[in-house]
Protein backbone atom coordinates (compact mmCIF):
# COMPACT_ATOMS: atom_id res chain seq x y z
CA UNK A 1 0.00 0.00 0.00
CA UNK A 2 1.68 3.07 -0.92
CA UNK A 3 0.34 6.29 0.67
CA UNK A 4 0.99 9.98 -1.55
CA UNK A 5 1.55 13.05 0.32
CA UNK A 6 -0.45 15.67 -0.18
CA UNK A 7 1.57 18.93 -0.42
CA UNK A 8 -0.22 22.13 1.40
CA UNK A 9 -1.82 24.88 -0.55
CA UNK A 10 0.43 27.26 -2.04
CA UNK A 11 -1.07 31.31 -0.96
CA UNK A 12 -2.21 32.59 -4.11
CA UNK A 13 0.30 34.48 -6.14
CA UNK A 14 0.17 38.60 -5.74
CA UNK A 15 -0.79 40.49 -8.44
CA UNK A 16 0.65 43.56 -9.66
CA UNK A 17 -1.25 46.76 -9.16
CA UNK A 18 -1.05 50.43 -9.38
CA UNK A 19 -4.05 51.43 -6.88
CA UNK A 20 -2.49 53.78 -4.10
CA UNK A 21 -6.19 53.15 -2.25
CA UNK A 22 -7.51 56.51 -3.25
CA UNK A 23 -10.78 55.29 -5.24
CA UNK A 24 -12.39 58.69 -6.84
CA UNK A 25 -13.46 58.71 -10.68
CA UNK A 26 -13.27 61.45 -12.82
CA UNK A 27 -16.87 62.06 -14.49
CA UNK A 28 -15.09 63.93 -17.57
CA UNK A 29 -12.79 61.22 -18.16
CA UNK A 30 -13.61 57.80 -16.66
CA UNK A 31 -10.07 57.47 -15.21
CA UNK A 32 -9.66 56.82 -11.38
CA UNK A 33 -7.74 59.91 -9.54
CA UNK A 34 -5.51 57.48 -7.74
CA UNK A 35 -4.63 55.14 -10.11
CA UNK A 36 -5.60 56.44 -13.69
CA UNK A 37 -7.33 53.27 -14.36
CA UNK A 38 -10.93 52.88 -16.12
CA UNK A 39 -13.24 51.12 -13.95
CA UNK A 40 -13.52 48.70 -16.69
CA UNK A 41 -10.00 47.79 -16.07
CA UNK A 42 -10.02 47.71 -12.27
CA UNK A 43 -13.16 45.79 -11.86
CA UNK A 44 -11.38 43.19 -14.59
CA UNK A 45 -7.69 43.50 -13.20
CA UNK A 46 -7.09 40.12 -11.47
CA UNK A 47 -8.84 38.44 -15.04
CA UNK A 48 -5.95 40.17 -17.12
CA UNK A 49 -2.77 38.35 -17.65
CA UNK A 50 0.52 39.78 -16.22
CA UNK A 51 1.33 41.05 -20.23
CA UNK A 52 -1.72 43.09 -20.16
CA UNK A 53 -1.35 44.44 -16.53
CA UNK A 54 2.20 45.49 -17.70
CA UNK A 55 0.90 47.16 -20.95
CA UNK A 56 -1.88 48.93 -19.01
CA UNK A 57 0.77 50.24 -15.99
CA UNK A 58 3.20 51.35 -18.55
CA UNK A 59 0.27 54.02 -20.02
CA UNK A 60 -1.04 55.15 -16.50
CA UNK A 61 1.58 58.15 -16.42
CA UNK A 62 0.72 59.28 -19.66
CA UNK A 63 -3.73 58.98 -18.16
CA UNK A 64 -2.47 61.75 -15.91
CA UNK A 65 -2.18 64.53 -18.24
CA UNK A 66 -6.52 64.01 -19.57
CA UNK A 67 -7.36 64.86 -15.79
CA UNK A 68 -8.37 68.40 -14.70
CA UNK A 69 -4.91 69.22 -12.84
CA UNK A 70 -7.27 70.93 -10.37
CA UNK A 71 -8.63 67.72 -9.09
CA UNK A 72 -4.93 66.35 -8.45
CA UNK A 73 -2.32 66.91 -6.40
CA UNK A 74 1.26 68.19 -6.59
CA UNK A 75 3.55 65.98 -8.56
């Protein structure tokens, strides 16, 4: 009789993401004040593989600029 070991569960694996936990969207433009993300692609983040979380980060800087620079902060 040979008896197999059952390894424990592994924690899932972390996922990349660029939300600083400030969670206001921008009427005008759709794009989250924290993060610059569309809630289209926060509410699908952990769905997206890790290629199209890293194509999506490597835009954010450039979301910052169609935001009212009234509603953000300094630099």
């Amino acid at each position: 009789m040979s008896s197999t070991v059952t390894p424990p569960p592994q924690p899932p694996r972390a996922i990349a993401t660029p939300c600083v936990k400030v969670c206001i969207v921008d009427g005008p433009t759709g794009l989250c004040l924290g993060c610059y993300r569309s809630l289209q692609e926060i509410g699908g983040w952990s769905g997206l593989s890790d290629d199209q979380r890293a194509a999506i980060m490597a835009e954010l800087p450039s979301r910052r600029s169609r935001i009212d620079p009234a509603k953000l902060g300094p630099v």
